[in-house]
N, C-alpha and C. Protein backbone atom coordinates (compact mmCIF):
# COMPACT_ATOMS: atom_id res chain seq x y z
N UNK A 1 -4.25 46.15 -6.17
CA UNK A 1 -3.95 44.80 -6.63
C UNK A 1 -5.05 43.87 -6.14
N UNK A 2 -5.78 43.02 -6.80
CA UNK A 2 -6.38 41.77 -6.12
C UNK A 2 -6.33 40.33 -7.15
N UNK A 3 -6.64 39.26 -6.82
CA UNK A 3 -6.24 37.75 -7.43
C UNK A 3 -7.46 37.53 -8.03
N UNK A 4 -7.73 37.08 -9.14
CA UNK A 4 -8.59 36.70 -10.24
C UNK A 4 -8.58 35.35 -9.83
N UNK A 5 -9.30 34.72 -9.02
CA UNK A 5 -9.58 32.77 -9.05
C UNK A 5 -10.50 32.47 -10.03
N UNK A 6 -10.44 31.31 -10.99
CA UNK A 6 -11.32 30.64 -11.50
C UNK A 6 -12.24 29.49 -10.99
N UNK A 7 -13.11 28.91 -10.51
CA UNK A 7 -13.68 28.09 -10.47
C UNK A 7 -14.27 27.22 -11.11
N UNK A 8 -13.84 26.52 -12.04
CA UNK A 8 -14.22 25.52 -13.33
C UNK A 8 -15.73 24.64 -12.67
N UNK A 9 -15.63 24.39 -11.91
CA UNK A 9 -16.46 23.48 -11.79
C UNK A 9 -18.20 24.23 -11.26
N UNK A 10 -17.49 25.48 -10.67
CA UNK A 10 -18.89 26.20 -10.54
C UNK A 10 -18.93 27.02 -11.69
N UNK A 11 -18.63 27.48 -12.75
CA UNK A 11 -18.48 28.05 -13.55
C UNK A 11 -18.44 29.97 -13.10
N UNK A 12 -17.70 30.16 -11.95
CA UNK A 12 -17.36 31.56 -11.36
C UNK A 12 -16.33 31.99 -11.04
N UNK A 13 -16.15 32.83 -11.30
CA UNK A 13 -15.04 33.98 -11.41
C UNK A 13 -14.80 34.76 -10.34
N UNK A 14 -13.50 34.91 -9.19
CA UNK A 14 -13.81 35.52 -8.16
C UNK A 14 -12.88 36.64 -7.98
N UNK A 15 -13.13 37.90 -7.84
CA UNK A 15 -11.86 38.95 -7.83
C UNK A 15 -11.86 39.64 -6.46
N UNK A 16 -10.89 39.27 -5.43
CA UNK A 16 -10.86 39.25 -4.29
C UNK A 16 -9.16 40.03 -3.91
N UNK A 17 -9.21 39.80 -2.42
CA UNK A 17 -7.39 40.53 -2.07
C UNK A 17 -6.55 39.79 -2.58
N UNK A 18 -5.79 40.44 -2.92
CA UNK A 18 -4.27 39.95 -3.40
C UNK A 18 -3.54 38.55 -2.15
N UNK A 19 -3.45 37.37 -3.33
CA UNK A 19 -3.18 36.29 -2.56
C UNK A 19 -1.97 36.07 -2.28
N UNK A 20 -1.68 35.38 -0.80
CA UNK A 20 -0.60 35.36 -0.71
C UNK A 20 0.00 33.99 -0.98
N UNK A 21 -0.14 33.57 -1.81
CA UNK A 21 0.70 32.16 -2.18
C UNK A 21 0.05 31.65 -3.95
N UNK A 22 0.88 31.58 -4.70
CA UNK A 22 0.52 30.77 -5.77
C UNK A 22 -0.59 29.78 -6.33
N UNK A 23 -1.81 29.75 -6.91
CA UNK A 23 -2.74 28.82 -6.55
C UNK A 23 -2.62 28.62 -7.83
N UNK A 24 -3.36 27.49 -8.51
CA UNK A 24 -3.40 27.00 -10.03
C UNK A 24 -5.22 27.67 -10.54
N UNK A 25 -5.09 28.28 -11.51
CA UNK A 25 -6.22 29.43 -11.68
C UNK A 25 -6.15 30.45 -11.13
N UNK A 26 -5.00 30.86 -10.71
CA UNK A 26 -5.25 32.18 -10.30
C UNK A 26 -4.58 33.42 -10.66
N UNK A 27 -4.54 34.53 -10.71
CA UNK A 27 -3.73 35.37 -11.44
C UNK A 27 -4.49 36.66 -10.64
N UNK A 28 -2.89 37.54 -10.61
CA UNK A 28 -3.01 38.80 -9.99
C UNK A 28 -3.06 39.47 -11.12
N UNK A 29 -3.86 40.47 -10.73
CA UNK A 29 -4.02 41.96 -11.53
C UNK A 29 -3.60 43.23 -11.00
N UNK A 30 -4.06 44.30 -12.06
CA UNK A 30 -3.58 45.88 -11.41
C UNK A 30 -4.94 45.58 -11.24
N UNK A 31 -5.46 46.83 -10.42
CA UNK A 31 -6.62 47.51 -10.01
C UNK A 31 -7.40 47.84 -10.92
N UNK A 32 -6.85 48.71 -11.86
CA UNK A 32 -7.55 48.88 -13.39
C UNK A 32 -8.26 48.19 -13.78
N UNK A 33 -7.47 46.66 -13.72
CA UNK A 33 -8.09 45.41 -14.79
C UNK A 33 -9.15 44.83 -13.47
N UNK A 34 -8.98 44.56 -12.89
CA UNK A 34 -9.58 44.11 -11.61
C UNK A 34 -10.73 44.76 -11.71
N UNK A 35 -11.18 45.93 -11.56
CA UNK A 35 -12.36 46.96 -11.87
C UNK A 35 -13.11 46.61 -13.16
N UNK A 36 -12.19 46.40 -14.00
CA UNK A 36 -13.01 46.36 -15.56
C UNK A 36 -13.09 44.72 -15.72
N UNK A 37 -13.27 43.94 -15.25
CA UNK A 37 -12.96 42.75 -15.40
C UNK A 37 -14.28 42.17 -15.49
N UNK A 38 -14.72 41.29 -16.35
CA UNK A 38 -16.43 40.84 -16.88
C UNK A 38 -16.39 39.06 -16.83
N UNK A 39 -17.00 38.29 -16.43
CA UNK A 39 -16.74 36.71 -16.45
C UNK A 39 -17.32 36.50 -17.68
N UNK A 40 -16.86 35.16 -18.50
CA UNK A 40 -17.18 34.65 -19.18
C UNK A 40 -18.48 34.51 -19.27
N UNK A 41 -19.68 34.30 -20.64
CA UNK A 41 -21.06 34.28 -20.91
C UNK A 41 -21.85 33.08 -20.05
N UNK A 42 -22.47 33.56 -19.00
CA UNK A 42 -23.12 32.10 -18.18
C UNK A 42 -22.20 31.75 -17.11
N UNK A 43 -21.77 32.67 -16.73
CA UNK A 43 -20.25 32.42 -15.60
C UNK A 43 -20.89 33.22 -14.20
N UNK A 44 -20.66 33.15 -13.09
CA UNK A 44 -20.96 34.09 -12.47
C UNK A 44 -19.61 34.95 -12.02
N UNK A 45 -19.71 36.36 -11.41
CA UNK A 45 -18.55 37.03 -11.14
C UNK A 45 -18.82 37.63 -9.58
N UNK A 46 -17.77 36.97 -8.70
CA UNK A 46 -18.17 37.02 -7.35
C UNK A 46 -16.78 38.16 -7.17
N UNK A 47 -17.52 39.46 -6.46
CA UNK A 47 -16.81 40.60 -6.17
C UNK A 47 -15.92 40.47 -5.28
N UNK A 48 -14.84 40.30 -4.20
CA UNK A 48 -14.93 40.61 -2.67
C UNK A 48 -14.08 41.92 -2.35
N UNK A 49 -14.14 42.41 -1.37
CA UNK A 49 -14.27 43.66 -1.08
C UNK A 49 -12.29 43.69 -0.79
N UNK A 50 -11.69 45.05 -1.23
CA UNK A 50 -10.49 44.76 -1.74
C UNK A 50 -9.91 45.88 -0.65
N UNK A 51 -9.56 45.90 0.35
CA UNK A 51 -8.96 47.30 1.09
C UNK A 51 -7.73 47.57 0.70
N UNK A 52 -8.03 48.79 0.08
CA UNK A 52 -6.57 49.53 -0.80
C UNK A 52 -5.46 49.90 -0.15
N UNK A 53 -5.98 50.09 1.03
CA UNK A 53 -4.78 50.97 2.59
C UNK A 53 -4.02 49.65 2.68
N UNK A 54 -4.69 48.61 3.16
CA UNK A 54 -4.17 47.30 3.43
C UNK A 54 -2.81 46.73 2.31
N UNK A 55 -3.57 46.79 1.40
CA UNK A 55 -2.96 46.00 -0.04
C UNK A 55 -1.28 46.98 -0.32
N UNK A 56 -1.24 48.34 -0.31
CA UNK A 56 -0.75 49.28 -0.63
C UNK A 56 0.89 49.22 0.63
N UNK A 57 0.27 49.11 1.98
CA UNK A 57 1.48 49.02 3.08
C UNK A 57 2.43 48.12 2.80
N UNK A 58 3.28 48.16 3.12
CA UNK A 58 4.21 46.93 3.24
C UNK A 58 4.60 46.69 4.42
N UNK A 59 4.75 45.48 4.73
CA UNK A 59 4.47 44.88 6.23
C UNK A 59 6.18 44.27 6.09
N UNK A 60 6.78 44.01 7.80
CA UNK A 60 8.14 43.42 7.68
C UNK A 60 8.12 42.09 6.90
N UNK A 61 7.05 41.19 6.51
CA UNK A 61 7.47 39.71 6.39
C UNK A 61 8.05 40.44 4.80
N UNK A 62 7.25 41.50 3.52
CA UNK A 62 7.62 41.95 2.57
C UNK A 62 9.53 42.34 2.68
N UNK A 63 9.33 42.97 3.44
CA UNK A 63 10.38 43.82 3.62
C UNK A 63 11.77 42.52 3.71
N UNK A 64 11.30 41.50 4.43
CA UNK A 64 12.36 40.31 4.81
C UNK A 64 12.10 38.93 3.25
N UNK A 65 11.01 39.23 2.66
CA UNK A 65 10.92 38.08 1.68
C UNK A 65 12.41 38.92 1.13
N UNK A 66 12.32 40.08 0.25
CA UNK A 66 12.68 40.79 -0.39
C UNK A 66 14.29 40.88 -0.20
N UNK A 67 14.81 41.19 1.19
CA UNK A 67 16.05 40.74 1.71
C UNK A 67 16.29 39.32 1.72
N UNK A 68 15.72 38.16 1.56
CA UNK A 68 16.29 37.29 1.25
C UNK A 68 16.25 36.81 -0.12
N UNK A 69 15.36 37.41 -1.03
CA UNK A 69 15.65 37.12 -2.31
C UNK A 69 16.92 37.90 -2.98
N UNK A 70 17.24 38.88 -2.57
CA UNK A 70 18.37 39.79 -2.78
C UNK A 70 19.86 38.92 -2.36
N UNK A 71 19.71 38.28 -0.98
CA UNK A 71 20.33 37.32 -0.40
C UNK A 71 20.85 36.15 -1.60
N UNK A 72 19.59 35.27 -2.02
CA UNK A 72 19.78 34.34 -2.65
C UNK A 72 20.56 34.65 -3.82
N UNK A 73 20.11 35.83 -4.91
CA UNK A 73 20.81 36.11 -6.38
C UNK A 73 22.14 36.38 -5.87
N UNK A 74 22.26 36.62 -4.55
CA UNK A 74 24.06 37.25 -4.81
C UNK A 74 24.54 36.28 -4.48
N UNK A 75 24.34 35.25 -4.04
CA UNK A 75 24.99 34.06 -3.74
C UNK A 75 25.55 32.98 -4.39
N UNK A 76 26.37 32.85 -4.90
CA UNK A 76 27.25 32.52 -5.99
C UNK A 76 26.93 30.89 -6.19
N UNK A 77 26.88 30.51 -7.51
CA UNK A 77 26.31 29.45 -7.51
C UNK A 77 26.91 28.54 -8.07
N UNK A 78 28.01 27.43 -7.62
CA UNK A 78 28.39 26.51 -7.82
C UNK A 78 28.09 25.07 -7.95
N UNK A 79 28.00 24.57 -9.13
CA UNK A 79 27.02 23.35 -9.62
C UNK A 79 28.27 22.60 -8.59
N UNK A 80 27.32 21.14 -8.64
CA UNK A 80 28.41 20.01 -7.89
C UNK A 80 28.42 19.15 -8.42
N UNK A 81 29.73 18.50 -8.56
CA UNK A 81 29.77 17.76 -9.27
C UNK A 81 29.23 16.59 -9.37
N UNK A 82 28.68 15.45 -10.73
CA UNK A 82 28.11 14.06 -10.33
C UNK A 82 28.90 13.73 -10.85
N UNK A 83 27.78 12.23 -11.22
CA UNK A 83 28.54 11.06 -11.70
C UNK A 83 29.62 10.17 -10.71
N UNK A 84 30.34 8.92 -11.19
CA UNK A 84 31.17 8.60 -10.60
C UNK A 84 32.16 9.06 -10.54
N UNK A 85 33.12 9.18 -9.43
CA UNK A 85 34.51 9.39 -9.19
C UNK A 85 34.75 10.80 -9.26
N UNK A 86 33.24 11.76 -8.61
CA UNK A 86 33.35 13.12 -9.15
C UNK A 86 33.56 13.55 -10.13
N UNK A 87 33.25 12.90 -11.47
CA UNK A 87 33.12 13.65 -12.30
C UNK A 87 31.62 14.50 -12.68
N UNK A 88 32.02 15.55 -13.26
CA UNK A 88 31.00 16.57 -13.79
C UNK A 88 30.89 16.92 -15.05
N UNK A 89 30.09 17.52 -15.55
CA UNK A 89 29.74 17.88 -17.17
C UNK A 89 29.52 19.12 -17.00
N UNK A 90 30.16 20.00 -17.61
CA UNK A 90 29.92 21.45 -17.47
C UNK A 90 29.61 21.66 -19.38
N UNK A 91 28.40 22.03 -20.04
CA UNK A 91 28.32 22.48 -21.89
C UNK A 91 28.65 21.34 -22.18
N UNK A 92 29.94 21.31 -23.22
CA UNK A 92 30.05 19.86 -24.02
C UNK A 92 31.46 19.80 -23.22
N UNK A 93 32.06 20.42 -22.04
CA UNK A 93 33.25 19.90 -21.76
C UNK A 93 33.20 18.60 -20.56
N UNK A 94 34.01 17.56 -20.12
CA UNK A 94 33.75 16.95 -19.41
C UNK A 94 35.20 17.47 -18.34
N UNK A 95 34.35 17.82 -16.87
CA UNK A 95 35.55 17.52 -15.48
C UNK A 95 35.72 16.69 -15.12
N UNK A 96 37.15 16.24 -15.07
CA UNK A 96 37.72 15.06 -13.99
C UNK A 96 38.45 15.68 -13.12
N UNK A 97 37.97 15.22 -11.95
CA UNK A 97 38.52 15.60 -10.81
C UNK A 97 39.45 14.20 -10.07
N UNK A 98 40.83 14.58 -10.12
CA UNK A 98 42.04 13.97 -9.29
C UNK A 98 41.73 13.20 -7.95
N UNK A 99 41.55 12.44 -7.87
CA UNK A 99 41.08 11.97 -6.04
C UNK A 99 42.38 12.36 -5.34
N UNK A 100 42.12 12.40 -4.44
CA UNK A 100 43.38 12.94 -2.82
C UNK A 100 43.74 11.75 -2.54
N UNK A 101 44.93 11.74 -2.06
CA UNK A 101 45.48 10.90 -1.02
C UNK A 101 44.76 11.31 0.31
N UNK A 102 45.04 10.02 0.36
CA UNK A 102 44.52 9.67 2.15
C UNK A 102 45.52 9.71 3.15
């Protein structure tokens, strides 16, 4: 795996280790494409060196993203209600909710 960055303003292309956070221009690849990958005409294409052993392990922070995304989907998801006086809009039906005594 490694991250495809663009650089607009230098007009270069950089295919480096697999990033760890979301960047705007950037996009992960397989290895395949990463290897065969050519910059645009007049672009330059800056290599960096990709360690496969590295990329390939999985380390605990993986192991714990992964348990808490598993975490999050099972966790049942109850909208809350707005509006005034607790009311809510659930599709085209409208909830009113009863106020309590005090």
């Amino acid at each position: 795996m490694a991250t495809l960055t663009y650089v607009y303003a230098d007009s270069t292309a950089v295919v480096g280790p697999l990033a760890t956070s979301a960047e705007p221009h950037s996009y992960d690849l397989c290895v395949a494409h990463a290897s065969r990958l050519t910059a645009p005409l007049g672009w330059e294409l800056v290599r960096l060196e990709v360690d496969e052993e590295e990329v390939l392990a999985p380390t605990t922070d993986d192991l714990e993203a992964l348990a808490d995304a598993v975490r999050e989907a099972a966790r049942p998801h109850v909208p809350e209600p707005s509006g005034p006086g607790g009311q809510g809009r659930r599709g085209h039906l409208r909830v009113l909710r009863t106020p309590t005594d005090a």
